[in-house]
PDB file of N, CA and C in Angstrom:
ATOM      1  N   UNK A   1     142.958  86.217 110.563  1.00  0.00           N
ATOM      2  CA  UNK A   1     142.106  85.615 109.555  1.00  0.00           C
ATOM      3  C   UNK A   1     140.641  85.613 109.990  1.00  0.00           C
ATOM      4  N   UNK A   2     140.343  85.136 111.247  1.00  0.00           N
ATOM      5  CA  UNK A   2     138.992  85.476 111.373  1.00  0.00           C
ATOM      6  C   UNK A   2     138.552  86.607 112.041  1.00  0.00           C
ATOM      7  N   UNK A   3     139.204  87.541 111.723  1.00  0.00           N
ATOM      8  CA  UNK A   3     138.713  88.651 111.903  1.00  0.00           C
ATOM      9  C   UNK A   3     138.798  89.551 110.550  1.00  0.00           C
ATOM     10  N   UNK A   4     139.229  88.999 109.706  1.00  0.00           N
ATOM     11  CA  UNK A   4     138.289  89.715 108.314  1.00  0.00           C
ATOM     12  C   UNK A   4     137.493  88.454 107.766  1.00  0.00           C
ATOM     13  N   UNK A   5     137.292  87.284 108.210  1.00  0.00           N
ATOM     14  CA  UNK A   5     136.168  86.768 108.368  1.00  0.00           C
ATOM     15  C   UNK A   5     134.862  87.150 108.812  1.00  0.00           C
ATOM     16  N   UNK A   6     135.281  87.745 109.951  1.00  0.00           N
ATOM     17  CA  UNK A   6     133.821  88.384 110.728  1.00  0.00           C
ATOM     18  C   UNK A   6     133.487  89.615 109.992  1.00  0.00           C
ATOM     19  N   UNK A   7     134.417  90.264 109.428  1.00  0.00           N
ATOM     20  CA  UNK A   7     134.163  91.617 108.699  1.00  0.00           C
ATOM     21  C   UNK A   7     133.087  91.233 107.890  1.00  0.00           C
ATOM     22  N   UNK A   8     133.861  90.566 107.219  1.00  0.00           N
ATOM     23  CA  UNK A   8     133.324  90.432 105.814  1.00  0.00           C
ATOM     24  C   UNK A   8     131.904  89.972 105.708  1.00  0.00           C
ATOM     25  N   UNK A   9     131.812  88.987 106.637  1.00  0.00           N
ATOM     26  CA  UNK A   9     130.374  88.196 107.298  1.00  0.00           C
ATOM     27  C   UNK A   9     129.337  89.560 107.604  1.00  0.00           C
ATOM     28  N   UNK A  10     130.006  90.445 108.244  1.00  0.00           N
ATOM     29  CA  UNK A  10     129.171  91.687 109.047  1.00  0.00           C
ATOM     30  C   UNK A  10     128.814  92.418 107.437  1.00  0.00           C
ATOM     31  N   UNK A  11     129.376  92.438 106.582  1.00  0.00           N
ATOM     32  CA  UNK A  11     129.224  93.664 105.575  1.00  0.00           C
ATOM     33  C   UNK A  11     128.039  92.642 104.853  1.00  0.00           C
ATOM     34  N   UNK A  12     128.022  91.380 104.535  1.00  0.00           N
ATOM     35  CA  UNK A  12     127.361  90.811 104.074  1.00  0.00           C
ATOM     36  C   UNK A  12     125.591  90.756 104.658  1.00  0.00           C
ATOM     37  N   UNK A  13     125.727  90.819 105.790  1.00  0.00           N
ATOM     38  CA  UNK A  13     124.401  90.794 106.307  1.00  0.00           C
ATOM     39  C   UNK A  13     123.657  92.432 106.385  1.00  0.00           C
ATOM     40  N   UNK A  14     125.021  93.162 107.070  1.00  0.00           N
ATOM     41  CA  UNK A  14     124.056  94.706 106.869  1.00  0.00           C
ATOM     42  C   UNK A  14     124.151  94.738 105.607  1.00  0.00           C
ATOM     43  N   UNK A  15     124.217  94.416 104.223  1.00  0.00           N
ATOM     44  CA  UNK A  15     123.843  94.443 102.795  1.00  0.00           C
ATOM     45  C   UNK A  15     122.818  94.068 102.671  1.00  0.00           C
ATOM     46  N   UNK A  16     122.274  93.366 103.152  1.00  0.00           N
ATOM     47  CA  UNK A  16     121.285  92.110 103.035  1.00  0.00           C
ATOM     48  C   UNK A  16     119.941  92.856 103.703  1.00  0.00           C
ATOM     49  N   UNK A  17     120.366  93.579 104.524  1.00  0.00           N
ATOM     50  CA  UNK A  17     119.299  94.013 105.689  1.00  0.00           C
ATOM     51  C   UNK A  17     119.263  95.307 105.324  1.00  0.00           C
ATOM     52  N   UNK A  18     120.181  96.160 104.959  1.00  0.00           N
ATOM     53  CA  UNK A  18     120.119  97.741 104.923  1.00  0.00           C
ATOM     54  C   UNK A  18     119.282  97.481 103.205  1.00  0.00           C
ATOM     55  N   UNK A  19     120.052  96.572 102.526  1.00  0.00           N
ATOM     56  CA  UNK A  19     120.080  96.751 101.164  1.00  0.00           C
ATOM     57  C   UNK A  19     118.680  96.705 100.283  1.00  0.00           C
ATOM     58  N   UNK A  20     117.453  96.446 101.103  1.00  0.00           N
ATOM     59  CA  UNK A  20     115.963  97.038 101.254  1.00  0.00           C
ATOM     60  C   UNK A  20     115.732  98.259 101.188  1.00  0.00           C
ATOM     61  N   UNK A  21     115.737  98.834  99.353  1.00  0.00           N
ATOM     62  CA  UNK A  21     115.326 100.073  99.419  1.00  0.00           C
ATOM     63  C   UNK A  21     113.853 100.270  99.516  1.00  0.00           C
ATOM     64  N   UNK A  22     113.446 101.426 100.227  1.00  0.00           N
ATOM     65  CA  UNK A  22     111.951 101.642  99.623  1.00  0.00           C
ATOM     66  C   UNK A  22     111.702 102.981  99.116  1.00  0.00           C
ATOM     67  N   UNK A  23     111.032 103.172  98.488  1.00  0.00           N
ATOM     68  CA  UNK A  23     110.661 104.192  97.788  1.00  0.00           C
ATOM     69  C   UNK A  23     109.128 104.776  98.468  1.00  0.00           C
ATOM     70  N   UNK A  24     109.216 106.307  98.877  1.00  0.00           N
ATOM     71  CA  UNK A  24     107.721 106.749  99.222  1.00  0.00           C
ATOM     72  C   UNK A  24     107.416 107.681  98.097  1.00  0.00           C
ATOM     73  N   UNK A  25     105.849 107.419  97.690  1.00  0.00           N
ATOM     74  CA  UNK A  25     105.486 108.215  96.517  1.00  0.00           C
ATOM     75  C   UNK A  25     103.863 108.667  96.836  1.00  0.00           C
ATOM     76  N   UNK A  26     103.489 109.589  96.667  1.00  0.00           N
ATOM     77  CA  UNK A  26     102.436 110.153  96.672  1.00  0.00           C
ATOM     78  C   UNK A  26     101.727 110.158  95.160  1.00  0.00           C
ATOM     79  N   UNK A  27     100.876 110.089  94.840  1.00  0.00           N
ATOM     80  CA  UNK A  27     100.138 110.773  93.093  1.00  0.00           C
ATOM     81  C   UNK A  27      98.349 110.661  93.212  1.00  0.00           C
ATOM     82  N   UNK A  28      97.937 110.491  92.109  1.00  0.00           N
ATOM     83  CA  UNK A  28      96.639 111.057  92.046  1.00  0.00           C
ATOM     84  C   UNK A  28      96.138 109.909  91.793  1.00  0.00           C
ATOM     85  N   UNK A  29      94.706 109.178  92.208  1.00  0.00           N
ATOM     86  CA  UNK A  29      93.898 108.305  91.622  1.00  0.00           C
ATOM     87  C   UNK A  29      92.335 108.687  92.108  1.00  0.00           C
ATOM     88  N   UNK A  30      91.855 108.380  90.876  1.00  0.00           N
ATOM     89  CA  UNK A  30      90.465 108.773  90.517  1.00  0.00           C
ATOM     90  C   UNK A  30      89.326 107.855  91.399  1.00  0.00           C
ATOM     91  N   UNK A  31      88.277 108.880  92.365  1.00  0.00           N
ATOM     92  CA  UNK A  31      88.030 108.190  92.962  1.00  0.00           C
ATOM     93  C   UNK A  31      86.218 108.426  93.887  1.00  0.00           C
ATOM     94  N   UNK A  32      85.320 108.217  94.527  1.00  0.00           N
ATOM     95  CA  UNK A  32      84.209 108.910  94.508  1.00  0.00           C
ATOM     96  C   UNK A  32      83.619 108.703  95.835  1.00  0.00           C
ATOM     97  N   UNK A  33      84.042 107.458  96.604  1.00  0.00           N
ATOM     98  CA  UNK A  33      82.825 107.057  97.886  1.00  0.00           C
ATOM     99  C   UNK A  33      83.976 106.289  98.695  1.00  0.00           C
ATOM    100  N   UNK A  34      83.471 105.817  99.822  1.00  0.00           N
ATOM    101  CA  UNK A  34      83.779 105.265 100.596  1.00  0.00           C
ATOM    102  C   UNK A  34      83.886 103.785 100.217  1.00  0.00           C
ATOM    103  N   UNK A  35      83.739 103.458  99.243  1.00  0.00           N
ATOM    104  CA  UNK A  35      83.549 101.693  98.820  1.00  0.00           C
ATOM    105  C   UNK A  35      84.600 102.011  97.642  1.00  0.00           C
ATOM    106  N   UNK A  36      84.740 103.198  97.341  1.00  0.00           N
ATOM    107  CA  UNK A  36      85.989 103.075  96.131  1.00  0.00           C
ATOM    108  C   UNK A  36      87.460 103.477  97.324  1.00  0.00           C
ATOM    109  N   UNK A  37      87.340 103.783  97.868  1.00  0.00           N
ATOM    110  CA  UNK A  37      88.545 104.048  99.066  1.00  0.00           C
ATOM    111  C   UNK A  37      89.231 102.688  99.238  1.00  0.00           C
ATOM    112  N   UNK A  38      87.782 101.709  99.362  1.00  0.00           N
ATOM    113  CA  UNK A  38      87.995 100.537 100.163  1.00  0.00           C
ATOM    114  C   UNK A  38      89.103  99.589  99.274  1.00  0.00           C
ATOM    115  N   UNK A  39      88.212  99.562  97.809  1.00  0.00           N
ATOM    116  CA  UNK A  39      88.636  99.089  96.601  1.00  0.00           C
ATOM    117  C   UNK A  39      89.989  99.300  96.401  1.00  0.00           C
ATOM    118  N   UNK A  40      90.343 100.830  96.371  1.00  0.00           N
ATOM    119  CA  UNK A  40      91.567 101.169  96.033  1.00  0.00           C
ATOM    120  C   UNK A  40      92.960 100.753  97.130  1.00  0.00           C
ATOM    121  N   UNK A  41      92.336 100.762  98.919  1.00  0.00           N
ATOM    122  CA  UNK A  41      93.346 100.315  99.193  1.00  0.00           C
ATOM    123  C   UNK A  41      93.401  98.744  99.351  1.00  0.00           C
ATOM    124  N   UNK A  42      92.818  98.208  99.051  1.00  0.00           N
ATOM    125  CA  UNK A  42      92.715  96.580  99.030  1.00  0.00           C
ATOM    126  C   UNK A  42      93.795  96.361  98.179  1.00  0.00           C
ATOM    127  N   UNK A  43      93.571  96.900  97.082  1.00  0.00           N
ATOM    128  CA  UNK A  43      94.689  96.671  95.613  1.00  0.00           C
ATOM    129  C   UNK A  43      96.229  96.815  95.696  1.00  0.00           C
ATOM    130  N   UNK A  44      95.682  97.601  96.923  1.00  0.00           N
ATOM    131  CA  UNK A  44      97.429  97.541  97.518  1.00  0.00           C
ATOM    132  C   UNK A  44      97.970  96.531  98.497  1.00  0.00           C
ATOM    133  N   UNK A  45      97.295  95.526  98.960  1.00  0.00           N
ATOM    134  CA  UNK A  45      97.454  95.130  99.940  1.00  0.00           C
ATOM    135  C   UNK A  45      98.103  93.573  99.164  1.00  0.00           C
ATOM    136  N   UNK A  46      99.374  94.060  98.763  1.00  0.00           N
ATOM    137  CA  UNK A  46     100.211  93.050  98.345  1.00  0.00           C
ATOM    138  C   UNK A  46     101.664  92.788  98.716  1.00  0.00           C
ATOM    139  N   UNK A  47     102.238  91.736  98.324  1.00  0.00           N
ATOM    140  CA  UNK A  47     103.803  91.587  99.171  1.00  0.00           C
ATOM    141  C   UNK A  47     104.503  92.650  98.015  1.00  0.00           C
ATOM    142  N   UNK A  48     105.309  93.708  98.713  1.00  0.00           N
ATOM    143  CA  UNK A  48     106.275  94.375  98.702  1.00  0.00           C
ATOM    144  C   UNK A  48     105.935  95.933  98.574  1.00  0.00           C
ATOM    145  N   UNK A  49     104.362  95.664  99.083  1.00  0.00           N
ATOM    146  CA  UNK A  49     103.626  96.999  99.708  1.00  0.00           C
ATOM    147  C   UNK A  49     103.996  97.096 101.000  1.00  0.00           C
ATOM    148  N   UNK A  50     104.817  98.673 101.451  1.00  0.00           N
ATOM    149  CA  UNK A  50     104.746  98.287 102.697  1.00  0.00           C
ATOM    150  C   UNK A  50     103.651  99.337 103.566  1.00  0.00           C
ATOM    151  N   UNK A  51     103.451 100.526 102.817  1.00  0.00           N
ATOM    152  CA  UNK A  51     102.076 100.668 103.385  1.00  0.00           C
ATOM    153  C   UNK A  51     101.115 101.509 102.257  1.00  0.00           C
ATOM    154  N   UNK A  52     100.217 101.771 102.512  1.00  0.00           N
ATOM    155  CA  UNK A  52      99.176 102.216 101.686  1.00  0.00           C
ATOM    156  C   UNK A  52      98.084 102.912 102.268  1.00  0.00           C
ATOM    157  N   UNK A  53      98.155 104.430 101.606  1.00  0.00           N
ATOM    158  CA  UNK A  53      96.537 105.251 102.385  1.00  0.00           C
ATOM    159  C   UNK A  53      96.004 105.536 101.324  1.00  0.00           C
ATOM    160  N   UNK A  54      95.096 106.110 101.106  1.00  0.00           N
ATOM    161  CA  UNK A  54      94.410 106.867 100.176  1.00  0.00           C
ATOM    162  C   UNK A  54      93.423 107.536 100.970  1.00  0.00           C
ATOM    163  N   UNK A  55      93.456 108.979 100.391  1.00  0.00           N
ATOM    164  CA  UNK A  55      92.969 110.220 100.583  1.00  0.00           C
ATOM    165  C   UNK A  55      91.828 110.378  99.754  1.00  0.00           C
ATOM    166  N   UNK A  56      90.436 110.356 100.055  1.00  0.00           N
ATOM    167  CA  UNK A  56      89.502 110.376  99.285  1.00  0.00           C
ATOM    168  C   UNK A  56      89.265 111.238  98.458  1.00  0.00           C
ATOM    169  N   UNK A  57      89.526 112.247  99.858  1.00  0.00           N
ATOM    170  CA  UNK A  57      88.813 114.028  99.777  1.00  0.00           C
ATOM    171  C   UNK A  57      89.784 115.013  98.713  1.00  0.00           C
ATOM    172  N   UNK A  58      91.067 114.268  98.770  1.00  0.00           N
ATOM    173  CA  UNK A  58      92.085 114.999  97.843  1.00  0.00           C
ATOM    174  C   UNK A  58      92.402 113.976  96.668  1.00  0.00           C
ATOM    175  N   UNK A  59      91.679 112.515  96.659  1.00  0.00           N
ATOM    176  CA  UNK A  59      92.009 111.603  95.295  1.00  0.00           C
ATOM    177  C   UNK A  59      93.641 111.806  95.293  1.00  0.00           C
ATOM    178  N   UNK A  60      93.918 111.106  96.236  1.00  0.00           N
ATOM    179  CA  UNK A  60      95.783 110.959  96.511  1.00  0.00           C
ATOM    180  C   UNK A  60      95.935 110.121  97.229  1.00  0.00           C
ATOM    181  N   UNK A  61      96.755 108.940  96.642  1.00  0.00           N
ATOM    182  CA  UNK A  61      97.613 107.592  96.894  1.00  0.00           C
ATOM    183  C   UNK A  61      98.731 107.955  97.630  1.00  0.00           C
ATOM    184  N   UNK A  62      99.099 107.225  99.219  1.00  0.00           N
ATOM    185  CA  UNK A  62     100.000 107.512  99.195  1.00  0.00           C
ATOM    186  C   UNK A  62     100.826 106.226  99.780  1.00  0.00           C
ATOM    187  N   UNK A  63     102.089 106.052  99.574  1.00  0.00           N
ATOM    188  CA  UNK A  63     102.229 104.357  99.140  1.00  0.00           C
ATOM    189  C   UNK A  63     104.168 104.565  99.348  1.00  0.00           C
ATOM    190  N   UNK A  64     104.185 103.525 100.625  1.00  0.00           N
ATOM    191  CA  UNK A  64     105.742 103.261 100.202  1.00  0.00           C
ATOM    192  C   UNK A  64     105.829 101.692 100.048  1.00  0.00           C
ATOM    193  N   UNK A  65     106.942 101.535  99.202  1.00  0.00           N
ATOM    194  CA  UNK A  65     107.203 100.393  98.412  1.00  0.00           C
ATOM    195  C   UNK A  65     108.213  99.766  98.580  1.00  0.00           C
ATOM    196  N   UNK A  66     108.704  98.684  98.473  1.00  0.00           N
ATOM    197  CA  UNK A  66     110.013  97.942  98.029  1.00  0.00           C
ATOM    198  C   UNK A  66     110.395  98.074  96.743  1.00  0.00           C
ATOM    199  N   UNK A  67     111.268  98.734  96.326  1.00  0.00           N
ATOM    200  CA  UNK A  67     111.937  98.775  95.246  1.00  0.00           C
ATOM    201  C   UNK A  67     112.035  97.284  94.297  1.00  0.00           C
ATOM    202  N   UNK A  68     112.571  96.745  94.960  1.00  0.00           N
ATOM    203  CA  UNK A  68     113.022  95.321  95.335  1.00  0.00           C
ATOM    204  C   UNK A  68     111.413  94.379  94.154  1.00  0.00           C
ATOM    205  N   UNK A  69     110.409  94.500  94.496  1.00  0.00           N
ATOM    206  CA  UNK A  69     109.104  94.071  94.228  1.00  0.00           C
ATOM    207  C   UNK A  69     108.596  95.215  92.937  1.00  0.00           C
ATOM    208  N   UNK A  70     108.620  96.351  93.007  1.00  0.00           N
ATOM    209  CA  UNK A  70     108.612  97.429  91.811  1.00  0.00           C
ATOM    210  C   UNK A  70     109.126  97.828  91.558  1.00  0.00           C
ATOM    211  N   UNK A  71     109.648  98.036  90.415  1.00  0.00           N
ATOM    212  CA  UNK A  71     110.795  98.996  89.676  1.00  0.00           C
ATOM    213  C   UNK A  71     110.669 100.051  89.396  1.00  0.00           C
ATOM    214  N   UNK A  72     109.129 100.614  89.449  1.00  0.00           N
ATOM    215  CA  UNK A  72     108.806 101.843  88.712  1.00  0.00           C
ATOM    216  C   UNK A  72     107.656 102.473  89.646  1.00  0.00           C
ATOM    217  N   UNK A  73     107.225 103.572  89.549  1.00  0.00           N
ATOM    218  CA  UNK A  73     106.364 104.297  90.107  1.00  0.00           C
ATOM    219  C   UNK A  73     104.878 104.328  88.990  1.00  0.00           C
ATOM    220  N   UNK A  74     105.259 103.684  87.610  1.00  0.00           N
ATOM    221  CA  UNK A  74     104.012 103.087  87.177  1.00  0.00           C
ATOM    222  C   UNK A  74     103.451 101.839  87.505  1.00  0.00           C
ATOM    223  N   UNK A  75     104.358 100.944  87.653  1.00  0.00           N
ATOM    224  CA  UNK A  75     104.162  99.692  88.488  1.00  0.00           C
ATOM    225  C   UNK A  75     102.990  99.552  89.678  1.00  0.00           C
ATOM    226  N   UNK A  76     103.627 100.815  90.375  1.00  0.00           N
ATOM    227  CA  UNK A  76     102.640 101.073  91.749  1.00  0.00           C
ATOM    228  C   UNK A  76     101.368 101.795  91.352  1.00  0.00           C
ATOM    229  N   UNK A  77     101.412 102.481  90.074  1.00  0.00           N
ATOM    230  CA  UNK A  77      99.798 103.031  90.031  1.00  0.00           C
ATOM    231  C   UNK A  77      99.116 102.104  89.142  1.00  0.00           C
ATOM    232  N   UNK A  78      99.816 101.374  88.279  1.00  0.00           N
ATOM    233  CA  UNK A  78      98.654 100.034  88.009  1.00  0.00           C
ATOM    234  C   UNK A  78      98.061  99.055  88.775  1.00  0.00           C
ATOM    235  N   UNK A  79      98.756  99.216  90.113  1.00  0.00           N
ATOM    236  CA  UNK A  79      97.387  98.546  91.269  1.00  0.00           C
ATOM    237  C   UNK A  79      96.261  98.976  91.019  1.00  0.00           C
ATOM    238  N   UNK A  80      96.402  99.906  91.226  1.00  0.00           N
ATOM    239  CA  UNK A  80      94.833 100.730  91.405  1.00  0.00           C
ATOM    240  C   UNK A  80      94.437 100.493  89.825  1.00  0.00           C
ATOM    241  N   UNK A  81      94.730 100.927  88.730  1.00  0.00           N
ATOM    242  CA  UNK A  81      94.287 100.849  87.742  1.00  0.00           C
ATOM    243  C   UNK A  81      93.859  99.816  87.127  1.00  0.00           C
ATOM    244  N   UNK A  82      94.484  98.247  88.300  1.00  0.00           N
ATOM    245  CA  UNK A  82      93.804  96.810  87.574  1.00  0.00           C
ATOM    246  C   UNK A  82      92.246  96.641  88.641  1.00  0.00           C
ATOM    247  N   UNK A  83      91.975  98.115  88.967  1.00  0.00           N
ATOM    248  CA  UNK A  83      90.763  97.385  89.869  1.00  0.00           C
ATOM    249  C   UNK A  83      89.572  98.369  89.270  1.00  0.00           C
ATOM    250  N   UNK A  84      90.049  99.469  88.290  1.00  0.00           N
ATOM    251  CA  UNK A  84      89.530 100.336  87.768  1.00  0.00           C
ATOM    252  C   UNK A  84      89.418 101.397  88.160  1.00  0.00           C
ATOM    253  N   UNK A  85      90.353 102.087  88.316  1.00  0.00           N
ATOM    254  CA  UNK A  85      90.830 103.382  88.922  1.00  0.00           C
ATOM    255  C   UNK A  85      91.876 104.153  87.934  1.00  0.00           C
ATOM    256  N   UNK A  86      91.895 105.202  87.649  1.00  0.00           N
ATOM    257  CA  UNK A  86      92.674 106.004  86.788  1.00  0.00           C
ATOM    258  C   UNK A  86      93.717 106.335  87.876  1.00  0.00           C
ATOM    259  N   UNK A  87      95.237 106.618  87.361  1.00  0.00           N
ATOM    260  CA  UNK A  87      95.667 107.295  87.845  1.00  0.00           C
ATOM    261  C   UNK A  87      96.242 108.550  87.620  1.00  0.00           C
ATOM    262  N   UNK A  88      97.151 109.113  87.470  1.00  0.00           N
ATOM    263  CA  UNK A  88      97.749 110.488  87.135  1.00  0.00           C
ATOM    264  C   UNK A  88      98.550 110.019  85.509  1.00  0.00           C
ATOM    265  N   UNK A  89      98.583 109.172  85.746  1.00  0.00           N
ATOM    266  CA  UNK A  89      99.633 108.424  84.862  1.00  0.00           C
ATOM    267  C   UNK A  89      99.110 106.930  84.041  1.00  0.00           C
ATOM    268  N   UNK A  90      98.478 106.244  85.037  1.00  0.00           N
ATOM    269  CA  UNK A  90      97.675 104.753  84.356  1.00  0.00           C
ATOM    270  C   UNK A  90      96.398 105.173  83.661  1.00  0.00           C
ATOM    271  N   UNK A  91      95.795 105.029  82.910  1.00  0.00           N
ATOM    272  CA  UNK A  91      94.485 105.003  82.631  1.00  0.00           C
ATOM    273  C   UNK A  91      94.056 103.532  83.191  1.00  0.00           C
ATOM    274  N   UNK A  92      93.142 102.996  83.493  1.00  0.00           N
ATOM    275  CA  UNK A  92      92.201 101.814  84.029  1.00  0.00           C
ATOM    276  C   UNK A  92      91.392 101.075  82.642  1.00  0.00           C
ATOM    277  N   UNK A  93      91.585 100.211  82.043  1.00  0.00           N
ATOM    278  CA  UNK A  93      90.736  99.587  81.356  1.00  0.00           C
ATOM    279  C   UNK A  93      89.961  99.672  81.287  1.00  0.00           C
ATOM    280  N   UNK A  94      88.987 100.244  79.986  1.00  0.00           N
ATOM    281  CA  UNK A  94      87.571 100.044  80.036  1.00  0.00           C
ATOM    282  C   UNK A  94      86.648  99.144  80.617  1.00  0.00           C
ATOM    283  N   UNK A  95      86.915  97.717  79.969  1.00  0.00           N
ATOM    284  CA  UNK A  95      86.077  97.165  80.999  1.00  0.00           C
ATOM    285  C   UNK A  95      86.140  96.475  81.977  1.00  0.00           C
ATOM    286  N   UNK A  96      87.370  97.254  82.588  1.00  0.00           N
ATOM    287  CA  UNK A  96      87.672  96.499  84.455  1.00  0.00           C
ATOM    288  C   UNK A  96      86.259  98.189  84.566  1.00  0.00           C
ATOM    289  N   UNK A  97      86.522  99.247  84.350  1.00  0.00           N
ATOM    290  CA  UNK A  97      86.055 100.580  84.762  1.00  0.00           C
ATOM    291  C   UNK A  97      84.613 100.059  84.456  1.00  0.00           C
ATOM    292  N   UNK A  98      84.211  99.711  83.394  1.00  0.00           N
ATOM    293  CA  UNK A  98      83.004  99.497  83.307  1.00  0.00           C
ATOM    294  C   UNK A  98      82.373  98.546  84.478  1.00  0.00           C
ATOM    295  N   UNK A  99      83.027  97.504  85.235  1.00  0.00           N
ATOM    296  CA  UNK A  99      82.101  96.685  85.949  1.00  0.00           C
ATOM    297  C   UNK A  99      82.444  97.236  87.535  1.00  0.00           C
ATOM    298  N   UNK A 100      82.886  98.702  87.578  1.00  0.00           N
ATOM    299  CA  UNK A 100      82.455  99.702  88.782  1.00  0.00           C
ATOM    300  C   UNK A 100      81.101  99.264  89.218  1.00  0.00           C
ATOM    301  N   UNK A 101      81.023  99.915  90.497  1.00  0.00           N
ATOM    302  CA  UNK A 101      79.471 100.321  90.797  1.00  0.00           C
ATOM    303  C   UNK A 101      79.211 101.668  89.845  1.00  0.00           C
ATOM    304  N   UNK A 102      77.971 102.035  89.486  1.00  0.00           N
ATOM    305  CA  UNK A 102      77.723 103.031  88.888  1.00  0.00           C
ATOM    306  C   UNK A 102      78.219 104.340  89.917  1.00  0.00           C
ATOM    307  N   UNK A 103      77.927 104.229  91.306  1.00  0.00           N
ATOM    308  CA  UNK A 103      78.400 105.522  92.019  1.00  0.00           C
ATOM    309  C   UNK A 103      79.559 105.683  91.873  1.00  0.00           C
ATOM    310  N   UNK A 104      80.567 104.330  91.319  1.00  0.00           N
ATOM    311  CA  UNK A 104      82.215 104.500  91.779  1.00  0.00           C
ATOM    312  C   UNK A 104      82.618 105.004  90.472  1.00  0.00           C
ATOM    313  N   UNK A 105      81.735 104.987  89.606  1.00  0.00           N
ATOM    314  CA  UNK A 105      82.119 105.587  88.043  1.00  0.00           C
ATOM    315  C   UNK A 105      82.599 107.313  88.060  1.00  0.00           C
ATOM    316  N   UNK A 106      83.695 107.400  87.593  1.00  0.00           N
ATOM    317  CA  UNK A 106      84.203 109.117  87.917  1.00  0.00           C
ATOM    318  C   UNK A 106      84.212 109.847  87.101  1.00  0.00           C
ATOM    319  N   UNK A 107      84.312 109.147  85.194  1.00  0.00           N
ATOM    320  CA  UNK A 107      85.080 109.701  84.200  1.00  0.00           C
ATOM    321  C   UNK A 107      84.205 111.198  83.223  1.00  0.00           C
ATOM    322  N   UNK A 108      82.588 111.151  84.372  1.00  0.00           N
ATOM    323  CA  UNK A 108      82.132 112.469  83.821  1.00  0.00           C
ATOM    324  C   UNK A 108      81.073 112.737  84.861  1.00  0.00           C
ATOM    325  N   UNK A 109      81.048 114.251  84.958  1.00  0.00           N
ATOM    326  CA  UNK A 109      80.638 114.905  85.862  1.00  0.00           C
ATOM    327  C   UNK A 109      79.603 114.347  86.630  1.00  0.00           C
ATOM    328  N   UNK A 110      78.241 114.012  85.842  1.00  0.00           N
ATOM    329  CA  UNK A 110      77.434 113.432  86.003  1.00  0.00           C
ATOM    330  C   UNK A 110      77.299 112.321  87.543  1.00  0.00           C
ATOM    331  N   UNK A 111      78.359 111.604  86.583  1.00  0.00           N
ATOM    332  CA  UNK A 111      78.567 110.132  87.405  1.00  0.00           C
ATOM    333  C   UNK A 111      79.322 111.097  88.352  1.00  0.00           C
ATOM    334  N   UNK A 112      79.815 111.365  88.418  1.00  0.00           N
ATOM    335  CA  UNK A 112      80.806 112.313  90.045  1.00  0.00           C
ATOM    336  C   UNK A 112      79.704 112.832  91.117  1.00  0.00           C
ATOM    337  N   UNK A 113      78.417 113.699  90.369  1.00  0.00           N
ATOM    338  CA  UNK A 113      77.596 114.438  91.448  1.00  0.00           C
ATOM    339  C   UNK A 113      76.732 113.157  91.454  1.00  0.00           C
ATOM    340  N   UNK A 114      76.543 112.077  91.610  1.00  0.00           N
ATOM    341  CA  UNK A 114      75.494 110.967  91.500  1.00  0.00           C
ATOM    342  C   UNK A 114      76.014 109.996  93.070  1.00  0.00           C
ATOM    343  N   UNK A 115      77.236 110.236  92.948  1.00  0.00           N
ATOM    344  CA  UNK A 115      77.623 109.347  94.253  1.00  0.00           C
ATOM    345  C   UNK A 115      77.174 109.378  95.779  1.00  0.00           C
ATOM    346  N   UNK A 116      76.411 109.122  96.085  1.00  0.00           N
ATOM    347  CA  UNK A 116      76.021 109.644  97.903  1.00  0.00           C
ATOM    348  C   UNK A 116      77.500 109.751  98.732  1.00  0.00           C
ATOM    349  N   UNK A 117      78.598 108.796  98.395  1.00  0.00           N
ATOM    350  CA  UNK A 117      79.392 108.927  99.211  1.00  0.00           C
ATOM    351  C   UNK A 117      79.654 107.580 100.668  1.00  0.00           C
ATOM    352  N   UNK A 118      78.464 107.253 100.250  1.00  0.00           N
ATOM    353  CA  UNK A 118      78.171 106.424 101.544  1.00  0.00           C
ATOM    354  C   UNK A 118      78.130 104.455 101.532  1.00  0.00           C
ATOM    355  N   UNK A 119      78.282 103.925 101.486  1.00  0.00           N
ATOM    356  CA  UNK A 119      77.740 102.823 101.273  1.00  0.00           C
ATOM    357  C   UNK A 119      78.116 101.503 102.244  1.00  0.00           C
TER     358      UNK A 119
END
C-alpha cells in the first residue's frame, strides 16, 4: 500500500514540475534605436516571461514563455504592441504609437532615416 502511495505521490509532483510547458518563439517587431530596444524588452519583463531578447538590427523578438501565463503567440506580441510597437501580427495603437519619441516612430520611411540610433 505504501508503495503505490509513493508512486502515485512521485507522478503527482513530476506533473507538477515537468508539467511547465514553455513555448520558444521568434517574430518580427517594429523598431529604430537603442531606447526602442530598451522599451521593447522592458515590456517583456513580466511573470511568465521566461526570457526575452530583441534583435534591433534584424527587428526580431525572441521570447520563451510559459504556456501556463499565455495561451497564444498573439498574447506574447501584444507586449510589445501595448508599448507601441507593431508586430508581424499585432498592430500597436495609435495613440500608445503616437506618444513614441519621434526617433522611435517607424511607420514611414522618413521617420526610419531620422533616427540617430543613439540615445
Amino acid at each position: 500500500m505504501n508503495k503505490a502511495l509513493y508512486i502515485a505521490l512521485s507522478f503527482l509532483i513530476s506533473t507538477s514540475v515537468f508539467g511547465q510547458k514553455k513555448a520558444d518563439v521568434t517574430f518580427s517587431v517594429r523598431g529604430n534605436c537603442g531606447m526602442c530596444e530598451e522599451k521593447i524588452e522592458a515590456a517583456y519583463d513580466v511573470k511568465g516571461i521566461v526570457s526575452a531578447d530583441y534583435d534591433l538590427e534584424h527587428e526580431e523578438m525572441h521570447v520563451v514563455y510559459k504556456t501556463k501565463y499565455f495561451n497564444c503567440i498573439m498574447c506574447v506580441q501584444r507586449l510589445a504592441a501595448n508599448v507601441g510597437y507593431d508586430t508581424q501580427d499585432v498592430k500597436a495603437n495609435d495613440d500608445v504609437y503616437n506618444e513614441l519619441a519621434d526617433c522611435c516612430k517607424y511607420r514611414t520611411s522618413e521617420q526610419k532615416k531620422s533616427c540617430s540610433g543613439n540615445h
